[in-house]
Protein backbone atom coordinates (compact mmCIF):
# COMPACT_ATOMS: atom_id res chain seq x y z
CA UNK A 1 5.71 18.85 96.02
CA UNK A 2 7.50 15.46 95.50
CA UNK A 3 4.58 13.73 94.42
CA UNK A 4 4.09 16.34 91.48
CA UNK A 5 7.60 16.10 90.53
CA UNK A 6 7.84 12.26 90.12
CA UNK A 7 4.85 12.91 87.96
CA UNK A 8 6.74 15.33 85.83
CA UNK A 9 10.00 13.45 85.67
CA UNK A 10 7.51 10.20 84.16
CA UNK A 11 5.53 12.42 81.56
CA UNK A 12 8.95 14.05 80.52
CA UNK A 13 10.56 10.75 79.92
CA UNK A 14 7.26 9.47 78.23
CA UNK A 15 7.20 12.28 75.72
CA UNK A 16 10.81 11.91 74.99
CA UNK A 17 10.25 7.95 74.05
CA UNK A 18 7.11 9.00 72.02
CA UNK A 19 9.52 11.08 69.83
CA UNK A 20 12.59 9.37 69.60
CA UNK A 21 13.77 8.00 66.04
CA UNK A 22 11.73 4.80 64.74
CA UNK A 23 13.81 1.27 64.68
CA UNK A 24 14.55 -0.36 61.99
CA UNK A 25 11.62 -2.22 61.88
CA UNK A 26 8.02 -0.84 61.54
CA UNK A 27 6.08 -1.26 64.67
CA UNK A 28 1.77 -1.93 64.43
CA UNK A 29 1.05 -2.18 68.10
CA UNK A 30 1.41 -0.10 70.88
CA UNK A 31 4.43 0.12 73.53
CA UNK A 32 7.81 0.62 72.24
CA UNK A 33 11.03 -2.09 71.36
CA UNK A 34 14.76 -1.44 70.57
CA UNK A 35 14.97 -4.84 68.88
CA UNK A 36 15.92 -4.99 65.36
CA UNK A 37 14.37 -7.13 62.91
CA UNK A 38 15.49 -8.01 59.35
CA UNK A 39 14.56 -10.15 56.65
CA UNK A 40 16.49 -10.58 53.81
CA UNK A 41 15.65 -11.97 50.48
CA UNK A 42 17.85 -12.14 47.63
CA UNK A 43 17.07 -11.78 43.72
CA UNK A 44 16.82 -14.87 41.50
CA UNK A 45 14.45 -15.60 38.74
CA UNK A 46 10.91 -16.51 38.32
CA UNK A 47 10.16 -19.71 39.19
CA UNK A 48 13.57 -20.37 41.14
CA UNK A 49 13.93 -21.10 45.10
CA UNK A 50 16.02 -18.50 47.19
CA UNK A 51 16.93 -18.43 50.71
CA UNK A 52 14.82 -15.79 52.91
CA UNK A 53 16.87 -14.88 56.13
CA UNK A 54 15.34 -13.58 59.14
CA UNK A 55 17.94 -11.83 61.57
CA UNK A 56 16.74 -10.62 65.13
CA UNK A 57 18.68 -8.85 67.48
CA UNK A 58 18.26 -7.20 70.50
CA UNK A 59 18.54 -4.13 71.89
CA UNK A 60 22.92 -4.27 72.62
CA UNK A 61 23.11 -5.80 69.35
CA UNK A 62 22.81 -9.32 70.25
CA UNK A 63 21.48 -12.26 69.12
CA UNK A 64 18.05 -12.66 70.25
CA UNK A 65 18.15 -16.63 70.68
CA UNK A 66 14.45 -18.99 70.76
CA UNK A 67 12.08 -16.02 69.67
CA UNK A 68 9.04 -16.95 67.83
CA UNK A 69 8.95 -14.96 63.58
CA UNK A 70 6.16 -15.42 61.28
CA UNK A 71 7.43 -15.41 57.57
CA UNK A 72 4.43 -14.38 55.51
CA UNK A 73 3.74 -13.60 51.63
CA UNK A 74 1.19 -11.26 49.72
CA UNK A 75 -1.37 -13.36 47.49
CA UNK A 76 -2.25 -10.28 45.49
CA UNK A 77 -5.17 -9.72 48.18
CA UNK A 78 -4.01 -10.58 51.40
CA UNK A 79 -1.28 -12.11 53.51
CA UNK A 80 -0.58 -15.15 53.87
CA UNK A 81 1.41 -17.37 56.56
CA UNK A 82 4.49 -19.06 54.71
CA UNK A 83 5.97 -20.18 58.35
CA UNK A 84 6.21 -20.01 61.58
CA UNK A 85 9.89 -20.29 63.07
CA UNK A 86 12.56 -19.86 65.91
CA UNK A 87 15.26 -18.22 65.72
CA UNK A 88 18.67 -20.30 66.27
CA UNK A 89 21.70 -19.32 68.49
CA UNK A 90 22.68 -16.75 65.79
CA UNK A 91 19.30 -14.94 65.80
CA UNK A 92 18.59 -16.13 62.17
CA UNK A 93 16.29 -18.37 60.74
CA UNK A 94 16.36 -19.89 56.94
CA UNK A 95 13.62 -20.80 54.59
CA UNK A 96 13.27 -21.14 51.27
CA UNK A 97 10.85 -19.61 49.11
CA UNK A 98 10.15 -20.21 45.22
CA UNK A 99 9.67 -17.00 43.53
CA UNK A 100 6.95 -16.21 41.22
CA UNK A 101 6.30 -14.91 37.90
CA UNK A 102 3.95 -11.94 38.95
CA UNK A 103 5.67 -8.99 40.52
CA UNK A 104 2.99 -8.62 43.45
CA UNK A 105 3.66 -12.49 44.66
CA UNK A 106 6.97 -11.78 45.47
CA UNK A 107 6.30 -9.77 47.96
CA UNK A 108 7.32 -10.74 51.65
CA UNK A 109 6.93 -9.79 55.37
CA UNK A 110 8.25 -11.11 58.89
CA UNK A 111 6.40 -10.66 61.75
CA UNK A 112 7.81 -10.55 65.41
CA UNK A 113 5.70 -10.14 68.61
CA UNK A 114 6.97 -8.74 71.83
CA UNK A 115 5.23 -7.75 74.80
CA UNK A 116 4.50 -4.69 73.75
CA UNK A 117 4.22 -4.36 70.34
CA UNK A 118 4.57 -6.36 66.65
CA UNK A 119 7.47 -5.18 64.88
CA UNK A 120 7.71 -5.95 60.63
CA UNK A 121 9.80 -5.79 57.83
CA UNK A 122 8.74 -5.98 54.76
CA UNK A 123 10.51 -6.96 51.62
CA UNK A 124 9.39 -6.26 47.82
CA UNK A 125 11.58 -8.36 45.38
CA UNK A 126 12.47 -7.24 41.99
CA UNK A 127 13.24 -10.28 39.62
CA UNK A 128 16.30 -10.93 37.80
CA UNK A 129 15.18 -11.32 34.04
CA UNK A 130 15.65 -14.35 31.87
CA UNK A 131 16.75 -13.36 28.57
CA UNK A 132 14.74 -14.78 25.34
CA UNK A 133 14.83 -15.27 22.15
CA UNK A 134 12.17 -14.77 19.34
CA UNK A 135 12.26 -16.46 16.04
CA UNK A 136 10.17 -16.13 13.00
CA UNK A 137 9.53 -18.35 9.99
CA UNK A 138 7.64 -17.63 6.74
CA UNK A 139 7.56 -18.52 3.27
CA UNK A 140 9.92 -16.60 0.79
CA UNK A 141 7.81 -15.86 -2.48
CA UNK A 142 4.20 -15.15 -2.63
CA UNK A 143 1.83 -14.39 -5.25
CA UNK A 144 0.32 -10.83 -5.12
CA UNK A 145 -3.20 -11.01 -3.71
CA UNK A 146 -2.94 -13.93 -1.74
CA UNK A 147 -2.33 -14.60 2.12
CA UNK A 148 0.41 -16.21 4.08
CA UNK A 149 1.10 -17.24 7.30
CA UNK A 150 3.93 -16.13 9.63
CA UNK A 151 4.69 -18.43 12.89
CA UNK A 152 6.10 -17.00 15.61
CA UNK A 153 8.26 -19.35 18.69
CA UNK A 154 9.30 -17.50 22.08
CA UNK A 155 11.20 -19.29 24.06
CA UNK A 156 14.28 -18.10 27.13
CA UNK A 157 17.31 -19.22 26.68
CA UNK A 158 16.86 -22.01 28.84
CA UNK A 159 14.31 -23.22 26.30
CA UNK A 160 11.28 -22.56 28.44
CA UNK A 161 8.73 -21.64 26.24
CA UNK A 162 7.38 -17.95 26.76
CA UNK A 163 3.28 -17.15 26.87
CA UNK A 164 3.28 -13.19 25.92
CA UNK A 165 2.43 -10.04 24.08
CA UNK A 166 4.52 -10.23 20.23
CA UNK A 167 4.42 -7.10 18.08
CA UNK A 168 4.31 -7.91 14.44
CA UNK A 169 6.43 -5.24 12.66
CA UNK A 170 6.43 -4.04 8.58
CA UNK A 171 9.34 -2.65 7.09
CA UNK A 172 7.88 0.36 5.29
CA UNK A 173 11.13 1.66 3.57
CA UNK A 174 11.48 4.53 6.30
CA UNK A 175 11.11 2.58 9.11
CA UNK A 176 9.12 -0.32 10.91
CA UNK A 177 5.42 0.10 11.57
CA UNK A 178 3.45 -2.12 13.26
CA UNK A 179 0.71 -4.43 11.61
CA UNK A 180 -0.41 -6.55 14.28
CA UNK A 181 -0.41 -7.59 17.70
CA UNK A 182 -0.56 -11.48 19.10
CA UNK A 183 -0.50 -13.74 21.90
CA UNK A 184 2.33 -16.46 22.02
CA UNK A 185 0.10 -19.69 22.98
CA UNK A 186 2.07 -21.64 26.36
CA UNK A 187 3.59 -23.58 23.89
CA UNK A 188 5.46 -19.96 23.06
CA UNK A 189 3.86 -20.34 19.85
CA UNK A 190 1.64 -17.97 17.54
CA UNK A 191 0.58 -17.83 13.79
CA UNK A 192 -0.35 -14.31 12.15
CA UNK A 193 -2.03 -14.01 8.65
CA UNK A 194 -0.79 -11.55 6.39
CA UNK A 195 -1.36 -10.32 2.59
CA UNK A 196 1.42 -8.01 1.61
CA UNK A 197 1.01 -6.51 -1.78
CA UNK A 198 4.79 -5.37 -2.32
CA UNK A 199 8.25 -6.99 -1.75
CA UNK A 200 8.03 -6.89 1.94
CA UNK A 201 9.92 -7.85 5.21
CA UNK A 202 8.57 -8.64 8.10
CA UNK A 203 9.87 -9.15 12.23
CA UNK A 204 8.25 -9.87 15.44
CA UNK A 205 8.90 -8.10 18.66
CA UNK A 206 8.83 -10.16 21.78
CA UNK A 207 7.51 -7.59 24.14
CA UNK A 208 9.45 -7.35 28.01
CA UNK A 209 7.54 -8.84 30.95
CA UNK A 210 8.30 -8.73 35.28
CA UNK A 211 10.51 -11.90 34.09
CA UNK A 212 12.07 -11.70 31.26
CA UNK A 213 13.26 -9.92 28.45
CA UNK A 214 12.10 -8.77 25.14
CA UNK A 215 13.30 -10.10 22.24
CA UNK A 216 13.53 -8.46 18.09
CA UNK A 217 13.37 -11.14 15.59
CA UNK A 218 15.23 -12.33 12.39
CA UNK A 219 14.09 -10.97 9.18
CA UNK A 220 11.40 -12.70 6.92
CA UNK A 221 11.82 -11.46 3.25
CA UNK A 222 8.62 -11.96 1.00
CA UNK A 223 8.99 -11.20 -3.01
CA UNK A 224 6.03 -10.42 -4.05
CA UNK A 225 5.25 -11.97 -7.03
CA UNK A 226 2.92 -10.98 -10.11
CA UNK A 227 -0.23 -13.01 -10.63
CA UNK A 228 0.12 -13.08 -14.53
CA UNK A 229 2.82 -13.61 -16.63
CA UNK A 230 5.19 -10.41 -17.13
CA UNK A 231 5.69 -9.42 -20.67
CA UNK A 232 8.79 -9.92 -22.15
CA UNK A 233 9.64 -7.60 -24.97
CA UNK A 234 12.54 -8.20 -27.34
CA UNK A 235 16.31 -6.95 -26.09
CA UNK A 236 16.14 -4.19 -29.09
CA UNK A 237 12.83 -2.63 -28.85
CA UNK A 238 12.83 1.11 -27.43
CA UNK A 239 11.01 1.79 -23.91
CA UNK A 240 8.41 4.62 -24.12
CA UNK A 241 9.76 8.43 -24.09
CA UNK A 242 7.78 8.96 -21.55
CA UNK A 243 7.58 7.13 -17.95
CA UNK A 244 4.30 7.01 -16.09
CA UNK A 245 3.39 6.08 -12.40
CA UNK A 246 1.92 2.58 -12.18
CA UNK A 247 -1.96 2.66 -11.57
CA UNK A 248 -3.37 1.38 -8.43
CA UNK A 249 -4.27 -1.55 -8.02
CA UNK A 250 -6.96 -3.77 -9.21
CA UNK A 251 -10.40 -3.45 -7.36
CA UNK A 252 -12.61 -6.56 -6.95
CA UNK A 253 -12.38 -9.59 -9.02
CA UNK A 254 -12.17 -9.98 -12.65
CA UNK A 255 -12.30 -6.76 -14.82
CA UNK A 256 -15.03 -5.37 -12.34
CA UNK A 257 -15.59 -3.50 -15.17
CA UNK A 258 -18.09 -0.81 -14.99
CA UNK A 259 -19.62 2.95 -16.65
CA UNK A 260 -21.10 5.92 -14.80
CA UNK A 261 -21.80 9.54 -15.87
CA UNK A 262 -18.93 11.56 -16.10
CA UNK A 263 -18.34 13.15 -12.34
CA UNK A 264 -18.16 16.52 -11.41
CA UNK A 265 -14.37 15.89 -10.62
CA UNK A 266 -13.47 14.09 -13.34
CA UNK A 267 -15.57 16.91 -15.79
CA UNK A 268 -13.60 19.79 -14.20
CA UNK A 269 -10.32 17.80 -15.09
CA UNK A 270 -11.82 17.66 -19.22
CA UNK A 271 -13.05 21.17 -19.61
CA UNK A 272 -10.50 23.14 -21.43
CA UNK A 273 -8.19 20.06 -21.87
CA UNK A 274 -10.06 17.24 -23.45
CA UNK A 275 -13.06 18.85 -24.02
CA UNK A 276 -13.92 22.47 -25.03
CA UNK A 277 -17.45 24.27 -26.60
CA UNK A 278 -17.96 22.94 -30.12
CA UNK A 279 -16.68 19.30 -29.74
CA UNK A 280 -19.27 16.87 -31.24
CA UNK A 281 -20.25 15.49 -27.96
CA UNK A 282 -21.09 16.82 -24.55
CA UNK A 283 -21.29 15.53 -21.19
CA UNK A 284 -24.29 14.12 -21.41
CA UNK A 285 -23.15 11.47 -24.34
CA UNK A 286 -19.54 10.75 -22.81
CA UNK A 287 -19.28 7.86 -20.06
CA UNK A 288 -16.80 7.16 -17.51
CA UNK A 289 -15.27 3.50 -17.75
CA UNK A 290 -13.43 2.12 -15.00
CA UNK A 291 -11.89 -1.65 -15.60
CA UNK A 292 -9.15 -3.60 -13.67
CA UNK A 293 -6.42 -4.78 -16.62
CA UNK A 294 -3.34 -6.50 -16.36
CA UNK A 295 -0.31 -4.29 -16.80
CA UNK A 296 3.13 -5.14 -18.80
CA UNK A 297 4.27 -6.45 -14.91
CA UNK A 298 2.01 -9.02 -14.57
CA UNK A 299 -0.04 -6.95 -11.83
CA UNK A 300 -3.68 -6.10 -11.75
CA UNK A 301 -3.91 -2.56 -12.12
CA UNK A 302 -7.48 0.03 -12.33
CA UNK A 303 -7.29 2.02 -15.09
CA UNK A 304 -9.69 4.41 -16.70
CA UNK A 305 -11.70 5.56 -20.21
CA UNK A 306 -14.04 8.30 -21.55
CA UNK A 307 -16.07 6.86 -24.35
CA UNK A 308 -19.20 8.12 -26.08
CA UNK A 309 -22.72 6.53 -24.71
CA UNK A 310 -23.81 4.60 -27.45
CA UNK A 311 -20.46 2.44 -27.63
CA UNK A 312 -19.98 2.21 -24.01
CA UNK A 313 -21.48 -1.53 -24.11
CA UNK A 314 -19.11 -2.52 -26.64
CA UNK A 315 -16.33 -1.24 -24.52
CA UNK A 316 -17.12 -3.06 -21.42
CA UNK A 317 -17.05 -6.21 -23.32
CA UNK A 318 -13.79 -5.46 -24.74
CA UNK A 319 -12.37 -4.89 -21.29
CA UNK A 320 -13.80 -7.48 -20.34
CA UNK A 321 -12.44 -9.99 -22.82
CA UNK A 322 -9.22 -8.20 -22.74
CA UNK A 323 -8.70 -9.31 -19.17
CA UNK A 324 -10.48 -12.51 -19.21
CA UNK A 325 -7.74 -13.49 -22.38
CA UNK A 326 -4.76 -11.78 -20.00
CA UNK A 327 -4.08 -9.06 -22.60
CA UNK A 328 -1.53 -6.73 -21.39
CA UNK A 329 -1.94 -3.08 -21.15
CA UNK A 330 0.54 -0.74 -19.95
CA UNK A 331 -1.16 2.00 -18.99
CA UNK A 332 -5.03 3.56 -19.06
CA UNK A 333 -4.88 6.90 -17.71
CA UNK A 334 -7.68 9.46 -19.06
CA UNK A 335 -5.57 11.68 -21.75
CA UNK A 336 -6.13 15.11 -19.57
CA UNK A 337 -3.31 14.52 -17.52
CA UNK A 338 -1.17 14.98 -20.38
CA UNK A 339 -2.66 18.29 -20.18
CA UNK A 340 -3.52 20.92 -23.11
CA UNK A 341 -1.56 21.01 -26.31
CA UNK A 342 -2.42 24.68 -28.51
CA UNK A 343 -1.04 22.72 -31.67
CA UNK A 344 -3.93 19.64 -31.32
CA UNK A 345 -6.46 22.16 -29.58
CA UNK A 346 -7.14 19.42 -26.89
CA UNK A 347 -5.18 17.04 -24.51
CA UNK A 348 -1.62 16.27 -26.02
CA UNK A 349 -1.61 13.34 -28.18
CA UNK A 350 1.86 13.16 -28.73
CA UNK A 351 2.71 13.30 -25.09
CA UNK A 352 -0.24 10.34 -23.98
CA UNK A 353 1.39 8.10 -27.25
CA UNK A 354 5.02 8.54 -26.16
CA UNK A 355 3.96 7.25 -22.82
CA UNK A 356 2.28 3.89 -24.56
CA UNK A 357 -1.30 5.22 -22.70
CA UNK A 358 -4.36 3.94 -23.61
CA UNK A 359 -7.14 6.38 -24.05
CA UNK A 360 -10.45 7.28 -25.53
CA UNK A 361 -11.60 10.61 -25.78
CA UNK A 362 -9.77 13.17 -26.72
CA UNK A 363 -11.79 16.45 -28.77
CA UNK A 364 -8.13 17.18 -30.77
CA UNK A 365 -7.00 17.95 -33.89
CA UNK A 366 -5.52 14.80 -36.19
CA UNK A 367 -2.05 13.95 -36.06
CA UNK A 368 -0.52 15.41 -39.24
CA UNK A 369 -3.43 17.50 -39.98
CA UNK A 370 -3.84 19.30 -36.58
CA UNK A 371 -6.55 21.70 -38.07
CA UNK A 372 -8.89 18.08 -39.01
CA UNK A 373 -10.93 17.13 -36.26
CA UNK A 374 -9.14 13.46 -34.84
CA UNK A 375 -11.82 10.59 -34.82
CA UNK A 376 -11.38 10.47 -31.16
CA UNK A 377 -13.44 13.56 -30.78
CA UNK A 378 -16.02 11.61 -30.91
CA UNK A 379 -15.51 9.46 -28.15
CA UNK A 380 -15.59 6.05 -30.50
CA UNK A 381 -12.21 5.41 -30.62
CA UNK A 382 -9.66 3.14 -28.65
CA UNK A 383 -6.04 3.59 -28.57
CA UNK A 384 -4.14 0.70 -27.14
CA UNK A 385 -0.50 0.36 -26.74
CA UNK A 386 0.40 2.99 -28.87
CA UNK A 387 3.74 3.10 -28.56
CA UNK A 388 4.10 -0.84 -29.56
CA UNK A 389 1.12 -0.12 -32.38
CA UNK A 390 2.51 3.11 -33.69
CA UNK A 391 0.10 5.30 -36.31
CA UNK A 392 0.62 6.80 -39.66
CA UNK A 393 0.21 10.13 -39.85
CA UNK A 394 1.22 12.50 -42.91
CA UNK A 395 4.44 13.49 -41.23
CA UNK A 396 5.83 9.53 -40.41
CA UNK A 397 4.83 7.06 -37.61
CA UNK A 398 3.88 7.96 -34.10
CA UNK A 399 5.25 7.94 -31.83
CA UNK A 400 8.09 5.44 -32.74
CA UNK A 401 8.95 3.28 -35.78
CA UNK A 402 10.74 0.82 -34.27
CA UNK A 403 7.31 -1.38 -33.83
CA UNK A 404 6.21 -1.06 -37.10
CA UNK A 405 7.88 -3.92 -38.68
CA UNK A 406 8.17 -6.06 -34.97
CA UNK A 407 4.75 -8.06 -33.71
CA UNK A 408 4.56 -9.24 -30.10
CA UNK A 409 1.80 -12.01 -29.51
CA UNK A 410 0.57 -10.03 -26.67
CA UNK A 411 1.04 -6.44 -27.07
CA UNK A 412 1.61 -5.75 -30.79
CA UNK A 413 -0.64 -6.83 -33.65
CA UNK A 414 0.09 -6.41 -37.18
CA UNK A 415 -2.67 -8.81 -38.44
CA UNK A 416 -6.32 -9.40 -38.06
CA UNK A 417 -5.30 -12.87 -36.46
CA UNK A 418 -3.85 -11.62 -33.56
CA UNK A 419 -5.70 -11.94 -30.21
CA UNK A 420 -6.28 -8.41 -29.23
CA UNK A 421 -7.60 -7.79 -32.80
CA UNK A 422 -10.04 -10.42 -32.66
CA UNK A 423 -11.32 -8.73 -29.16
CA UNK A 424 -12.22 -5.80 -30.69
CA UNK A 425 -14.09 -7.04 -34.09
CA UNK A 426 -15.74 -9.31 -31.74
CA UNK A 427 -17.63 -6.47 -30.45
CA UNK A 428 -17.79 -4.56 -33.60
CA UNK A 429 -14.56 -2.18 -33.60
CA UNK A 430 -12.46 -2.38 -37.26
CA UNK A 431 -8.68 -1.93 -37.09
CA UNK A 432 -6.50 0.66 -38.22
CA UNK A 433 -2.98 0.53 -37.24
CA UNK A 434 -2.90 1.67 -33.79
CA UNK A 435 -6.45 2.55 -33.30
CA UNK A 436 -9.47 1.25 -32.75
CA UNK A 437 -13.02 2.68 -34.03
CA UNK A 438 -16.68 1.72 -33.74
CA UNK A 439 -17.94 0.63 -36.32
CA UNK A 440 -21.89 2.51 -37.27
């Protein structure tokens, strides 16, 4: 019976080591240790040398004096030995390390081995981060339609220049969007090309990496300026009645002037506004004329025309030369979306004149004589600037008469001499105050 109570008392005392509490330090061999093993690393920055600290104690507590540690660091595949050391009359051991830039590097391990079984510690090191600073430079004006560059320098604020991810950002008047994202070069450098069309500003977001910070730029501030000259009306002359939204802009270079039938779209807009059963010219003989012009801002701006078919030559040479000679036009918006007038019987005149828009087209009654049929029914006619190049009618001028006894050298003509004139005789159009009709 002895025998097969020693035997009991051994497995009893086995089992109860088996499930005792783990040490300290993690164990990957077999047997079992009461030692304790530490390793201690502190924080510092990338590229800065720490002091690791391996303790190792024994079982009482003790320093566990002359024992052999392996200090050891992950590669990003595998580990690798850093160095192999003694512990002093303390039970520590000191070595320096230089911590790296990549969160997975700084990741360490010792290694003890006892009789039986390798205890480790492992250590994963989070970085202190460097603060930084990202600055941005541009230009201040730039001419609508052209590019620009932006340059970009990240650096800490030791001055060590940063290699990283930079968000370019656009104020869009309700917040910032971004428009672009670069690479800072390791000279913490990086150029971005950019084409804004409006008064813009612009910033550059240094985005956060394992070792530093990110960083929001200053403010770059591009005016946008016009490619043409502005014009510059006198201090006393009257603005248009009526305000309209500025076209888009131009499309392509030049006038990039061109005719097509009228579209479906564009039809459905004219029927029972600008066009109705019994005008003297259907779909068929109308055209659809889309030119870029400069406007009164200096921009290029896409505006738009119904003529008749068998003028519609003559009118893309007179957009043409128009543009080419930097004639200013306010506005060219197609006269429905002044929408129906029941005095004119067609798009309202009134309304498209007060709003200095120039049009073509327009199956109305005559201004003073509403039941006459206007010349623009017939699709031959140009109106240009009529606010600034007003038209007598029985009742007075329209829509203003402040212009009538004022010229401008770019926008009103009161003479056959004046430049705009001279575009449309060129192409066979005779003058009549603030129209413009083909001649047979």
């Amino acid at each position: 019976m002895m025998p097969r109570l020693a035997s009991a008392v051994v497995a009893a005392l086995v089992a109860g080591l088996l499930a005792a509490p783990a040490p300290q330090a993690s164990a990957e061999g077999a047997g079992g240790s009461t030692k304790d093993l530490d390793l201690f690393v502190p924080r510092g920055y990338a590229d800065q040398r720490v002091q690791a600290t391996v303790r190792l104690r024994k079982a009482d507590g003790r320093p566990d004096v002359g024992q052999r540690v392996r200090l050891q660091r992950f590669d990003g595949r595998t580990w690798q030995l850093l160095a192999s050391l003694e512990t002093g009359e303390d039970g520590r051991v000191n070595r320096p390390v230089l911590l790296r830039r990549r969160t997975e590097l700084n990741r360490f391990r010792v290694k003890h081995t006892t009789p039986s079984r390798t205890l480790t510690t492992r250590r994963d090191l989070a970085l202190r981060k460097r603060n930084s600073r990202v600055v941005l430079f541009g230009q201040k004006k730039l001419r609508d339609e052209r590019s620009m560059t932006l340059r970009i320098g990240w650096a800490t604020g030791q001055g060590e220049r940063l290699k990283g991810k930079v968000r370019l950002e656009q104020d869009t008047g309700s917040g910032w969007r971004a428009v672009d994202t670069v690479k800072t070069s390791r000279r913490g450098k990086a150029r971005v090309r950019v084409r804004p069309r409006v008064d813009t500003r612009f910033r550059a977001v240094g985005l956060a990496s394992t070792w530093f910070d990110g960083d929001t730029s200053n403010e770059v501030a591009v005016d946008n300026l016009p490619p043409g000259d502005p014009v510059r009306l006198p201090s006393g002359a009257p603005r248009p009645r009526r305000a309209l939204p500025l076209q888009p802009r131009a499309v392509g270079g030049g006038a990039n002037a061109v005719a097509t039938r009228i579209p479906d779209d564009v039809w459905n807009d004219m029927v029972g506004v600008s066009w109705r059963r019994g005008c003297p010219v259907g779909r068929a003989g109308l055209r659809l004329v889309r030119t870029n012009y400069w406007a009164f801002d200096g921009y290029r701006r896409r505006g738009q025309l119904v003529v008749n078919a068998d003028v519609v030559g003559r009118v893309l040479g007179v957009v043409r030369d128009l543009y080419a000679e930097e004639l200013p036009v306010r506005g060219m918006y197609r006269v429905d979306r002044f929408g129906y007038s029941p005095r004119f019987r067609g798009a309202d005149p009134i309304a498209s004149m007060a709003a200095d828009n120039t049009s073509a087209f327009n199956c109305r009654g005559a201004l003073g004589r509403p039941r006459d049929r206007a010349v623009s029914a017939t699709g031959r006619t140009i109106e240009m600037n009529p606010w600034e190049n007003p038209s007598l009618t029985p009742n007075g001028w329209v829509p203003d008469d402040w212009w009538v006894g004022n010229a401008h050298p770019r926008v009103a003509w009161r003479s056959t001499s004046h430049p705009v004139v001279r575009v449309f005789a060129r192409h066979g159009f005779r003058w009549r105050y603030g129209s413009f009709t083909a001649r047979r």
